[in-house]
N, C-alpha and C. Protein backbone atom coordinates (compact mmCIF):
# COMPACT_ATOMS: atom_id res chain seq x y z
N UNK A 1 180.94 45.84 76.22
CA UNK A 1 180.66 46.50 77.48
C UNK A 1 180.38 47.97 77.20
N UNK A 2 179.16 48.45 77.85
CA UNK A 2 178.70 49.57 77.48
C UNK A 2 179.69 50.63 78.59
N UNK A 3 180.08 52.25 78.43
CA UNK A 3 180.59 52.62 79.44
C UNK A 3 179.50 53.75 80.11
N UNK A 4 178.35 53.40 79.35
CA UNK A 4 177.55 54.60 80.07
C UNK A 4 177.02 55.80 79.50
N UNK A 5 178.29 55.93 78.65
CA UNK A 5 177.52 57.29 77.51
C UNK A 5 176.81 56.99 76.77
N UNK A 6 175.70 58.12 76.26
CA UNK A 6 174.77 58.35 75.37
C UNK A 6 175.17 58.52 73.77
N UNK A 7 174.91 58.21 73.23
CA UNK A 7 175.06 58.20 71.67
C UNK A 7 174.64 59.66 71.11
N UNK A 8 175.46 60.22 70.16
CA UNK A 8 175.09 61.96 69.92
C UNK A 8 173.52 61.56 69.01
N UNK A 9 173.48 60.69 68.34
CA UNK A 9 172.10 60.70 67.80
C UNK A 9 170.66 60.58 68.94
N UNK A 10 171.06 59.53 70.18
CA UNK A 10 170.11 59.36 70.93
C UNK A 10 170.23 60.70 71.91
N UNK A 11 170.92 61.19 71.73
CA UNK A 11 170.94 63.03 72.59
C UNK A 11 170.16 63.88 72.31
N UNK A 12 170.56 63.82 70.78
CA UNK A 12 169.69 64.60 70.15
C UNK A 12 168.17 64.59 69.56
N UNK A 13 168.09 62.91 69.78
CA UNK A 13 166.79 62.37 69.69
C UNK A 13 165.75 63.38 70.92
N UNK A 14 166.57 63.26 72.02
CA UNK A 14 165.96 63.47 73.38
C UNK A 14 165.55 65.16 73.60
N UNK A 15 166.58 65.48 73.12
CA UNK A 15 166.35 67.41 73.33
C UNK A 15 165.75 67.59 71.94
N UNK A 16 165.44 66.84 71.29
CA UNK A 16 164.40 67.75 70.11
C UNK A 16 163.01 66.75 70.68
N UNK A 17 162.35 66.36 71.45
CA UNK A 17 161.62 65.43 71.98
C UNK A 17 161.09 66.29 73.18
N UNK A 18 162.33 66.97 73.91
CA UNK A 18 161.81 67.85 74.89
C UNK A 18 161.57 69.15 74.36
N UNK A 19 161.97 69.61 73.13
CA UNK A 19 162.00 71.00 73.03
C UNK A 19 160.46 70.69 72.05
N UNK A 20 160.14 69.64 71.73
CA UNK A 20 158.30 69.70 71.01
C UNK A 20 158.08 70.06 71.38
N UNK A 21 157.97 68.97 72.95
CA UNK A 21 157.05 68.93 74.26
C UNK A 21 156.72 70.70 75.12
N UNK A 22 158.31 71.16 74.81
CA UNK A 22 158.47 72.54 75.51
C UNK A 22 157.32 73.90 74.60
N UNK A 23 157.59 74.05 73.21
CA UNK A 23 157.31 75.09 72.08
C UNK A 23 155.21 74.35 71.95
N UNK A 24 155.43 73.02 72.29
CA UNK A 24 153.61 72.56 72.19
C UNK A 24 153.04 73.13 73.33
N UNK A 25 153.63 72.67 74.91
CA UNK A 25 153.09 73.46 76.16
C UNK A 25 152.75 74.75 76.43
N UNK A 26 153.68 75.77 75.32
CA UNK A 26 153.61 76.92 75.20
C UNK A 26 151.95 77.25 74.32
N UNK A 27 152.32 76.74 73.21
CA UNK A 27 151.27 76.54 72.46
C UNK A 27 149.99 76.71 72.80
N UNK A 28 149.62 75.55 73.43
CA UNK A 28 148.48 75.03 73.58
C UNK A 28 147.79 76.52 75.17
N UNK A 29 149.21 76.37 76.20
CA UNK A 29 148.54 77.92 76.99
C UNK A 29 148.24 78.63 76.58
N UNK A 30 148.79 79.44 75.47
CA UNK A 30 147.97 80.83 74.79
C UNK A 30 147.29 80.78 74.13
N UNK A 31 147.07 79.60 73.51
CA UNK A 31 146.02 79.49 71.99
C UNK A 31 145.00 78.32 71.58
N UNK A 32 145.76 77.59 72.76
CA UNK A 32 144.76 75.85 72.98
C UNK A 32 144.85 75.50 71.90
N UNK A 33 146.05 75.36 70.68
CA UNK A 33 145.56 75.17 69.33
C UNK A 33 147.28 74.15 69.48
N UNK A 34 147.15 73.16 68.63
CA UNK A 34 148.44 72.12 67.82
C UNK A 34 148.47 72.70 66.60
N UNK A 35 149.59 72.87 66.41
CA UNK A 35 149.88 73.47 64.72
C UNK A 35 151.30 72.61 64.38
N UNK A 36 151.39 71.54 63.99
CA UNK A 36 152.70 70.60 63.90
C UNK A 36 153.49 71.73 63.06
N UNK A 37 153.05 72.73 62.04
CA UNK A 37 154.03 73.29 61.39
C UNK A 37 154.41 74.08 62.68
N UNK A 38 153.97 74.94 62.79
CA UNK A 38 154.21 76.18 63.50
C UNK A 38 155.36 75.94 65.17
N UNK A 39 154.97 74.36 65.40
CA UNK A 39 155.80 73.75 66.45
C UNK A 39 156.98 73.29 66.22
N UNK A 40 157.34 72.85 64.73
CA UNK A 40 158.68 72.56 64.36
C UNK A 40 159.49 73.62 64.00
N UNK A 41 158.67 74.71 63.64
CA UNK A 41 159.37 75.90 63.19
C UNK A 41 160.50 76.48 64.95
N UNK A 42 159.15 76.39 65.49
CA UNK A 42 159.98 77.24 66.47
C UNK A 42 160.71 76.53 67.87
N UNK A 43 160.61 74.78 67.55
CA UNK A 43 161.44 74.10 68.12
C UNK A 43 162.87 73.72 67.57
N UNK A 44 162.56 73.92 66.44
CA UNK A 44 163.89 74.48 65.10
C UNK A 44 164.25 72.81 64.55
N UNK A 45 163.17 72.51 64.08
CA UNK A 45 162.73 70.97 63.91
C UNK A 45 161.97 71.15 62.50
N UNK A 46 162.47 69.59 61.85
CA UNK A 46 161.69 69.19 60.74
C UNK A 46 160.20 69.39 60.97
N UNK A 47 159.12 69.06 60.14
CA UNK A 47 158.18 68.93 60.73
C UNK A 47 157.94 67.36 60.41
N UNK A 48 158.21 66.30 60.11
CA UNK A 48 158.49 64.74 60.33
C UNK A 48 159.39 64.96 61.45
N UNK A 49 159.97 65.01 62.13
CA UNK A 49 160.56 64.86 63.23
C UNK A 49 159.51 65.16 64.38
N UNK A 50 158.65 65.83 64.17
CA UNK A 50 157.55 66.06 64.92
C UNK A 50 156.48 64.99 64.92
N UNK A 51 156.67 64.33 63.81
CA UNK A 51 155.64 63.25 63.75
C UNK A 51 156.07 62.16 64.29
N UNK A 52 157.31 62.14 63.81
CA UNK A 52 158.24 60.75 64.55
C UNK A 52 157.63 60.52 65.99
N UNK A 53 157.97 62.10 65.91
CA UNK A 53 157.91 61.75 67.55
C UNK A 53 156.57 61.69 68.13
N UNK A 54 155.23 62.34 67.75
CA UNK A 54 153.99 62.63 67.60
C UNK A 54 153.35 62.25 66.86
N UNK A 55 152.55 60.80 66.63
CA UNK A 55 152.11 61.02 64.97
C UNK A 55 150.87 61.29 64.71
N UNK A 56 150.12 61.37 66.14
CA UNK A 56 148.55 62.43 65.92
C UNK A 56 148.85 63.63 67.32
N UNK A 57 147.79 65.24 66.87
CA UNK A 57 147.81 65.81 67.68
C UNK A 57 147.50 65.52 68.94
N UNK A 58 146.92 64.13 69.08
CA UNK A 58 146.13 63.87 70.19
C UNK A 58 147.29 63.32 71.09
N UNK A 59 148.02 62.62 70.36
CA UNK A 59 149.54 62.03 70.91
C UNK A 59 150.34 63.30 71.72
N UNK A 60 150.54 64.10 71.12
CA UNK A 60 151.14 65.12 71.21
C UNK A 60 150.33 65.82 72.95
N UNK A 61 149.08 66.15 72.67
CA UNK A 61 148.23 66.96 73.56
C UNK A 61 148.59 66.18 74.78
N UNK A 62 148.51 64.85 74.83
CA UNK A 62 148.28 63.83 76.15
C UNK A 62 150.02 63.65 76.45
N UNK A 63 150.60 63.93 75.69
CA UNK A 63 152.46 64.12 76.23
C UNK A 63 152.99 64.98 77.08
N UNK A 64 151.95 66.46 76.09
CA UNK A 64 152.28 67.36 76.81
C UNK A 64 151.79 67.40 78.68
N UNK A 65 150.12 67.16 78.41
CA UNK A 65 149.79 66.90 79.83
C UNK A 65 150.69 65.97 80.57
N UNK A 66 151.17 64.77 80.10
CA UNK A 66 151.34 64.05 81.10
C UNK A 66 152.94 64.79 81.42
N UNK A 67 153.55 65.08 80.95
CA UNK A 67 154.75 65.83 81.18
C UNK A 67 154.74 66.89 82.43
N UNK A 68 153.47 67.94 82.18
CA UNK A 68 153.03 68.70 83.11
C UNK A 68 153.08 67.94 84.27
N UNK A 69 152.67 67.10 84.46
CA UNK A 69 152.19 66.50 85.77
C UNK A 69 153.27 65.82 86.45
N UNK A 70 153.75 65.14 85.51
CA UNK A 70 155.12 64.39 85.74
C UNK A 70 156.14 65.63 86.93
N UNK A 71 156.17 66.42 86.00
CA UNK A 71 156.98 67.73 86.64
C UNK A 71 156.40 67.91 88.01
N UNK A 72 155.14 68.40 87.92
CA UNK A 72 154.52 68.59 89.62
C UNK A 72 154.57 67.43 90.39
N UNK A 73 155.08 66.42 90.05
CA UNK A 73 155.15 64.84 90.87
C UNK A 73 156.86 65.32 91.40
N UNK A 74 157.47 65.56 90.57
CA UNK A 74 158.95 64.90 90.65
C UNK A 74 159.61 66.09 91.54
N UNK A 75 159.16 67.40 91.37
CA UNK A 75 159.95 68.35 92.17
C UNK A 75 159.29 68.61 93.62
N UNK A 76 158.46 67.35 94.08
CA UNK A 76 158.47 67.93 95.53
C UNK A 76 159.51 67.01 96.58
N UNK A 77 160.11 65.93 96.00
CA UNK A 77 161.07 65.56 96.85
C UNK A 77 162.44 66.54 97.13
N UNK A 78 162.51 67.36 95.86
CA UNK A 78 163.91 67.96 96.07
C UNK A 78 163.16 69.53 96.86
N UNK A 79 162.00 69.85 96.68
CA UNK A 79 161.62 71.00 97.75
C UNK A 79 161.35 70.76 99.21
N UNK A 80 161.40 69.17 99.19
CA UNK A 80 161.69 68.56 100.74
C UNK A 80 163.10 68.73 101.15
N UNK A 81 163.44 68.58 100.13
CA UNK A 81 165.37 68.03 100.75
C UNK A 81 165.66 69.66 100.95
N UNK A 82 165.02 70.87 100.46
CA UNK A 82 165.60 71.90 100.26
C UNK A 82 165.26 73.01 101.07
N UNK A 83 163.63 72.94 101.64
CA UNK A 83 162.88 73.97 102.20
C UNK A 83 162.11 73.07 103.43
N UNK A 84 162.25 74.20 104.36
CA UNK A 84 160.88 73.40 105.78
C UNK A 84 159.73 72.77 104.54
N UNK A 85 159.17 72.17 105.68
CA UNK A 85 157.47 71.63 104.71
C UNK A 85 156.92 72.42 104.59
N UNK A 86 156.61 73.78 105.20
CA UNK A 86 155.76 74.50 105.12
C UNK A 86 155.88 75.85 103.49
N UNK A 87 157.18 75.69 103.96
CA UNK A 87 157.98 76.18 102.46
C UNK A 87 157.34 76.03 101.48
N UNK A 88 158.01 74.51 101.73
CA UNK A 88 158.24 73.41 100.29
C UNK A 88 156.58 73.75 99.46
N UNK A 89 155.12 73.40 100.63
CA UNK A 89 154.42 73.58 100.07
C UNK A 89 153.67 74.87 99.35
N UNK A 90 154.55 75.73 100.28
CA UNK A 90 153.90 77.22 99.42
C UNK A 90 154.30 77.45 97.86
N UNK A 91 156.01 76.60 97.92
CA UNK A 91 156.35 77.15 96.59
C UNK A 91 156.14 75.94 95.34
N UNK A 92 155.80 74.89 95.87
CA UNK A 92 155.39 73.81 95.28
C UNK A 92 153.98 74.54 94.67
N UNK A 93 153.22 75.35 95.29
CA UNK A 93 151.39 75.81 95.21
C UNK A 93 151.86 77.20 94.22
N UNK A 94 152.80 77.54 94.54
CA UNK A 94 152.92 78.99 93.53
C UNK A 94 154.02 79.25 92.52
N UNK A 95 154.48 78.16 92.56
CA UNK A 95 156.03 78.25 91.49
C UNK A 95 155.48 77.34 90.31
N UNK A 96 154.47 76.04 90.88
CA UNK A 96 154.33 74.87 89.89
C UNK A 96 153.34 74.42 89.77
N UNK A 97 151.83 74.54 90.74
CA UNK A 97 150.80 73.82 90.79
C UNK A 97 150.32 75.41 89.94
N UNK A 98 150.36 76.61 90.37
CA UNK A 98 149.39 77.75 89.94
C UNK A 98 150.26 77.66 88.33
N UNK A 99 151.03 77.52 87.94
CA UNK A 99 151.42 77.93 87.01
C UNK A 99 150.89 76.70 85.85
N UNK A 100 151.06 75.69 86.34
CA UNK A 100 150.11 74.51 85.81
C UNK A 100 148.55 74.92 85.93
N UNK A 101 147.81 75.13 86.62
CA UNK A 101 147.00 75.24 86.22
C UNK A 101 146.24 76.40 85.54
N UNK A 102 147.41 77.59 85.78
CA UNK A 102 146.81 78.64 84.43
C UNK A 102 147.35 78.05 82.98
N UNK A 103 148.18 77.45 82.77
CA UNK A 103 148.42 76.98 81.62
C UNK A 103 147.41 75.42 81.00
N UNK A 104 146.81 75.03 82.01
CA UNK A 104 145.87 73.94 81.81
C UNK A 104 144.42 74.61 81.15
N UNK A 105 144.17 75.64 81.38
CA UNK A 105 143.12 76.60 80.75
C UNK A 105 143.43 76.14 79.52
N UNK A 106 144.02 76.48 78.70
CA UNK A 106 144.25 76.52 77.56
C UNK A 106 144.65 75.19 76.84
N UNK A 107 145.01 73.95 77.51
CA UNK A 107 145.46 72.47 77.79
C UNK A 107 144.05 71.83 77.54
N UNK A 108 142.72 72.56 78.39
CA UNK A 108 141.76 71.42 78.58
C UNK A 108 140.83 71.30 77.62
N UNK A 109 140.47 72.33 76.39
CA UNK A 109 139.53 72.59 75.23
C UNK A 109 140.50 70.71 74.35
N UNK A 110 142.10 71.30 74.14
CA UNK A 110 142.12 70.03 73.21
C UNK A 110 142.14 69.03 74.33
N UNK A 111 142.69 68.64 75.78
CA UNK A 111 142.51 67.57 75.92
C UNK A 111 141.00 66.86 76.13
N UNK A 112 140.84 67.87 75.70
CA UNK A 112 138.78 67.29 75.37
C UNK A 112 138.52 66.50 74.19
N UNK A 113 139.39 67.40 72.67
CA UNK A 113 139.36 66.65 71.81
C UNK A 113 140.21 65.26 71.93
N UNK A 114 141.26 65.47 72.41
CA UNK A 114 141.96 64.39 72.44
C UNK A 114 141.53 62.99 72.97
N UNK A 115 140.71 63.44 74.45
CA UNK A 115 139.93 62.15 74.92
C UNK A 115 139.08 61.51 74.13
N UNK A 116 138.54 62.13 73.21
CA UNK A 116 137.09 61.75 72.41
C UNK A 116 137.66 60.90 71.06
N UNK A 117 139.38 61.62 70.76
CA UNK A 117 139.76 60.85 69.72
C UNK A 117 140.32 59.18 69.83
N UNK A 118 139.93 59.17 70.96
CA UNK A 118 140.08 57.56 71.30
C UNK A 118 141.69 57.00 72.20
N UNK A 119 142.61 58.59 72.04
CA UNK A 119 143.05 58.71 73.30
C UNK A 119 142.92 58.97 74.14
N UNK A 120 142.93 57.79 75.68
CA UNK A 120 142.33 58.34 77.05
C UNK A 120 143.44 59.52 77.66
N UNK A 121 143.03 60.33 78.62
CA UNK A 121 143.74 60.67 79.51
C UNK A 121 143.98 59.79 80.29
N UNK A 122 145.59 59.40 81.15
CA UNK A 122 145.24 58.43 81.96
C UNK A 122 144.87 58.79 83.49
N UNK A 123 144.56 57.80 84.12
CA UNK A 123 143.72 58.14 85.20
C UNK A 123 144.85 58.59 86.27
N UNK A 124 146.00 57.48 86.08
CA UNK A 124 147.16 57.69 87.21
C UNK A 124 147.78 59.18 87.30
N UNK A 125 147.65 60.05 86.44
CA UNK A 125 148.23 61.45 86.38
C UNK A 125 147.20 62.15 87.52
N UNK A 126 146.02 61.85 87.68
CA UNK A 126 145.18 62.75 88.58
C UNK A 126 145.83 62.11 90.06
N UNK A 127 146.26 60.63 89.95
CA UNK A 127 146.24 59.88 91.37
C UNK A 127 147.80 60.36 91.65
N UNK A 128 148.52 60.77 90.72
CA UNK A 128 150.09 60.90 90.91
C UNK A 128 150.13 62.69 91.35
N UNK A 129 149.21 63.61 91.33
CA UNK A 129 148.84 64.99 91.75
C UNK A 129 148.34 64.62 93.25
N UNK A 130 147.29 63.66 93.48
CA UNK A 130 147.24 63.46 94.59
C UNK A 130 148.55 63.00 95.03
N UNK A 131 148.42 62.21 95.01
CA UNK A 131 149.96 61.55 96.01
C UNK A 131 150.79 62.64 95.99
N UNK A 132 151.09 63.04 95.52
CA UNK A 132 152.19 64.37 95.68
C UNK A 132 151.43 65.69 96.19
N UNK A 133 150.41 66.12 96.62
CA UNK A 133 150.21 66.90 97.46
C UNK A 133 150.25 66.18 98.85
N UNK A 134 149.63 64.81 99.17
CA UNK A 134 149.73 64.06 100.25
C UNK A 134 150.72 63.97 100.91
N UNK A 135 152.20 63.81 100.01
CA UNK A 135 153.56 63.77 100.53
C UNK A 135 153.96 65.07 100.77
N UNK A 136 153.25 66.45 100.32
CA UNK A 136 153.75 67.67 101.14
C UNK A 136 152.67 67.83 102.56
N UNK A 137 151.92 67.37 102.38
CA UNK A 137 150.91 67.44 103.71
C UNK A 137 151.28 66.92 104.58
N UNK A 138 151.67 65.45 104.25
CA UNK A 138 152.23 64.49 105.40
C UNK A 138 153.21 65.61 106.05
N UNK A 139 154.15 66.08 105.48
CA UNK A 139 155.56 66.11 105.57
C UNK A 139 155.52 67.58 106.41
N UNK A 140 153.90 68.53 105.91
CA UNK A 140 153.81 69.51 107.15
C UNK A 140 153.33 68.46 108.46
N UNK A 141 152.28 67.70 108.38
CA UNK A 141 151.70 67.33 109.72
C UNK A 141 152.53 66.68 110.67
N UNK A 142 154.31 66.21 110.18
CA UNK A 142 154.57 65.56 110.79
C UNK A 142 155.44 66.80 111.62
N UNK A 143 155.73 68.07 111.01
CA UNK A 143 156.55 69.08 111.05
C UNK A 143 155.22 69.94 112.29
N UNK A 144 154.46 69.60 112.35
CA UNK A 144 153.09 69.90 113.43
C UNK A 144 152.84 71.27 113.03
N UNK A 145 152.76 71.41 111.50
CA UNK A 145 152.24 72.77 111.02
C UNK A 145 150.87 72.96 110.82
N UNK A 146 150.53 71.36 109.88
CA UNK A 146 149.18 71.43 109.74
C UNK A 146 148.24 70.43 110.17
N UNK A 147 147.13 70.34 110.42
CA UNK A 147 146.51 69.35 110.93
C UNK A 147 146.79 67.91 110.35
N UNK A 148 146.74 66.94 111.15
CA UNK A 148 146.79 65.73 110.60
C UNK A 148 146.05 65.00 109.82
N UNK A 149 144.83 65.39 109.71
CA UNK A 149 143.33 64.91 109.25
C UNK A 149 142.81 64.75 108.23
N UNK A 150 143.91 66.03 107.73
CA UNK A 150 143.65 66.57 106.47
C UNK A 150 143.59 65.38 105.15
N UNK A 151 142.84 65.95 103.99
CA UNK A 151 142.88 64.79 102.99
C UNK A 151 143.59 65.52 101.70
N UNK A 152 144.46 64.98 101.39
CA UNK A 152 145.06 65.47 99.93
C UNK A 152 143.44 66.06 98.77
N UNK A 153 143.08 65.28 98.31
CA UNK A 153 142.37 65.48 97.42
C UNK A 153 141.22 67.02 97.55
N UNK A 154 140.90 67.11 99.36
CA UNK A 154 140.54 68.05 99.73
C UNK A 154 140.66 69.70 99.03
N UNK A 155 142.10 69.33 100.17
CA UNK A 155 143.26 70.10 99.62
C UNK A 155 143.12 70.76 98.11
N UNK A 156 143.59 69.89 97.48
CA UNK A 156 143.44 70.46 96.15
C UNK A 156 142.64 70.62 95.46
N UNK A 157 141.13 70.21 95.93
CA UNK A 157 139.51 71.06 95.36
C UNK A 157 139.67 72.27 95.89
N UNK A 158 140.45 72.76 97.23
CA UNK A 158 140.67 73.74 97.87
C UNK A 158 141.57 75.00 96.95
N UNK A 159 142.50 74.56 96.37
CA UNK A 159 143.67 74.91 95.17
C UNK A 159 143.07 75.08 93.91
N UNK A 160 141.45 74.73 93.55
CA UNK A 160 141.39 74.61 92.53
C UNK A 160 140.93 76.28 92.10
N UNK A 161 140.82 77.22 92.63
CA UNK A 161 140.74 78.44 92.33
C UNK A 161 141.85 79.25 91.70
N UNK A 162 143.21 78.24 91.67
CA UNK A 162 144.15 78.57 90.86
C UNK A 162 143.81 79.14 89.23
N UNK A 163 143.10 77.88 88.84
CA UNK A 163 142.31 77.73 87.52
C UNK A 163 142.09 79.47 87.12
N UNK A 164 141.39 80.29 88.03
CA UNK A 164 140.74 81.40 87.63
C UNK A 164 141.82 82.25 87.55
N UNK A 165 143.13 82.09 87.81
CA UNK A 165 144.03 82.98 87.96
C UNK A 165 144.23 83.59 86.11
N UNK A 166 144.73 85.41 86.24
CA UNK A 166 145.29 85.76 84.99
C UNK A 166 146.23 85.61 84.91
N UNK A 167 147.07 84.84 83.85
CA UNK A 167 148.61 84.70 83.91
C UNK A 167 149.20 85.99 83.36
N UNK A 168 148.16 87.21 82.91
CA UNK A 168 148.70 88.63 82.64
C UNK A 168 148.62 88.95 83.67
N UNK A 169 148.28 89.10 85.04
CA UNK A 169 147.78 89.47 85.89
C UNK A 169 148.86 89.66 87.13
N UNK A 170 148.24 90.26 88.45
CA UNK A 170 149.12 90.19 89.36
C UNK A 170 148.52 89.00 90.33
N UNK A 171 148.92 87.16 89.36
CA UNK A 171 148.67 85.79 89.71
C UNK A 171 149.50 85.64 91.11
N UNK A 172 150.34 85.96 91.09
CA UNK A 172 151.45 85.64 92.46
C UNK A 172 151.44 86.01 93.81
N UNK A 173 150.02 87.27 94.01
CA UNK A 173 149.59 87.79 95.48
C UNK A 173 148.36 87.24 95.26
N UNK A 174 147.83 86.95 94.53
CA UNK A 174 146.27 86.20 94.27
C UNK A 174 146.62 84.74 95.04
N UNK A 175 148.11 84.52 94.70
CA UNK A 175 148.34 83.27 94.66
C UNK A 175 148.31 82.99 96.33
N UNK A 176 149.22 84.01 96.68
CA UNK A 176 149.24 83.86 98.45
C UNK A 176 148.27 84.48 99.13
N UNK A 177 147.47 85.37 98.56
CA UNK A 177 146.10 85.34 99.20
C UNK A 177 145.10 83.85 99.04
N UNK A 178 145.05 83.18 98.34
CA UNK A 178 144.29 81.98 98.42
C UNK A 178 145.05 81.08 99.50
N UNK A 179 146.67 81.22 99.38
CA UNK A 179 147.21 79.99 100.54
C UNK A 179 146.78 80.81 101.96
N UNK A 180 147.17 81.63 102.04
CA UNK A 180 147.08 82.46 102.97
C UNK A 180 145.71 82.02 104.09
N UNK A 181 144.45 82.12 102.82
CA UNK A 181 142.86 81.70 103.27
C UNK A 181 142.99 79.86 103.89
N UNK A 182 143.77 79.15 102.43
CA UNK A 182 143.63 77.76 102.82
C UNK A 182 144.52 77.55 103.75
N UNK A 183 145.87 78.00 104.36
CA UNK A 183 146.54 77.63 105.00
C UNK A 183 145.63 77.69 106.55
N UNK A 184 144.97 79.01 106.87
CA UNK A 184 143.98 79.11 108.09
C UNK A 184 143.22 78.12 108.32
N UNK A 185 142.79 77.49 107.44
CA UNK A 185 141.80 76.16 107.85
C UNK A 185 142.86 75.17 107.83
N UNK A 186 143.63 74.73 107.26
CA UNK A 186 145.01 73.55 107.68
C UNK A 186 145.66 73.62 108.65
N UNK A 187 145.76 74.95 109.11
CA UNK A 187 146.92 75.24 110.24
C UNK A 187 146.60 74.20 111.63
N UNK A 188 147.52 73.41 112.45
CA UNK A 188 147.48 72.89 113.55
C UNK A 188 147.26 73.71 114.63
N UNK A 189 147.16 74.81 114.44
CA UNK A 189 146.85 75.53 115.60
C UNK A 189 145.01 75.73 115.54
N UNK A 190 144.52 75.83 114.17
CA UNK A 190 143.38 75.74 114.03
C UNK A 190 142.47 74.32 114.56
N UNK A 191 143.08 73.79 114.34
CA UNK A 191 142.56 72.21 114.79
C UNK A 191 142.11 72.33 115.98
N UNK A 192 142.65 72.65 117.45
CA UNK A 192 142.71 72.86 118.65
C UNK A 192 140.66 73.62 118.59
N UNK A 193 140.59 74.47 117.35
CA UNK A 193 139.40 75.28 117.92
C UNK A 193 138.16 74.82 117.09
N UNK A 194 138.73 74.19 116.11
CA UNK A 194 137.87 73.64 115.73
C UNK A 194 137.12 71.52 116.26
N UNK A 195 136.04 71.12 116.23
CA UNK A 195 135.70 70.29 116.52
C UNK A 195 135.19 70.28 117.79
């Protein structure tokens, strides 16, 4: 009978697994480059332990993305449980979607190589970004902030000016000047004047 605990080897399996994933994400934002040495060094890792866990860069590149995304999926239920909707979605758009996508700059040169190396990107990571802006939209329209009409995917062609943001920069009033613009066309009060 198992009682539930984790094994110190499978622990440590896990936090040197996240800390790749962590020192590669870094990586790849400033320099768009995989360097398996240079990632074990400063995840404080073999560099076979990197392979174990990675055994092509391309493995590695499509982990990191899907990790990214994973993250922007998973923290908008607890910015529901935590903030109005209207909140939830500002800081969901400027704490995690802008910061993802200035770090995707530098993400999308290799996940270019990576697609071509015969690893796909998968498709469900774009459909799992949708669905999770949909569930903060819903969750304003039902809160009668923003129009009902609205389409997720919209939405976030709308967001996609994040992309241009400088992450040296002053990104974080850029950031609420763009919601600021998109929120005016979402707003439920806008609806009334438009149509």
């Amino acid at each position: 009978m198992t009682t539930g605990s984790v094994s110190p080897r499978r622990a440590d399996t896990r936090r040197n697994h996240e800390r790749i994933l962590t020192v590669a994400a870094e990586s790849l934002s400033t320099c768009g480059e995989v360097s398996f040495n240079a990632i074990a060094k400063k995840a404080e890792v073999g560099v076979g332990t990197v392979y174990r866990h990675f055994p092509t860069a391309a493995a590695l590149i499509l982990a990191v993305y899907q990790r990214e995304v994973q993250h922007l999926v998973e923290v908008v239920p607890n910015l529901l449980d935590t903030h109005p909707p209207q909140q939830a979605f500002r800081i969901w758009t400027t704490d995690h979607l802008a910061r993802y996508m200035m770090t995707k700059r530098g993400l999308a040169n290799a996940l270019r190589t990576a697609s071509t190396s015969g690893d796909e990107l998968p498709a469900s990571a774009y459909e799992a970004l949708v669905d999770a802006a949909a569930t903060l939209l819903k969750a304003n329209a039902d809160a009668g902030t923003i129009r009902p009409d609205l389409d997720a995917e919209t939405v976030l062609r709308g967001l996609g000016g994040l992309l241009y943001l400088d992450p040296n920069g002053d990104w974080r009033s850029q950031t609420a000047s763009l919601l600021d613009l998109l929120w005016r066309g979402m707003s439920a009060e806008r609806s009334n004047e438009v149509g």
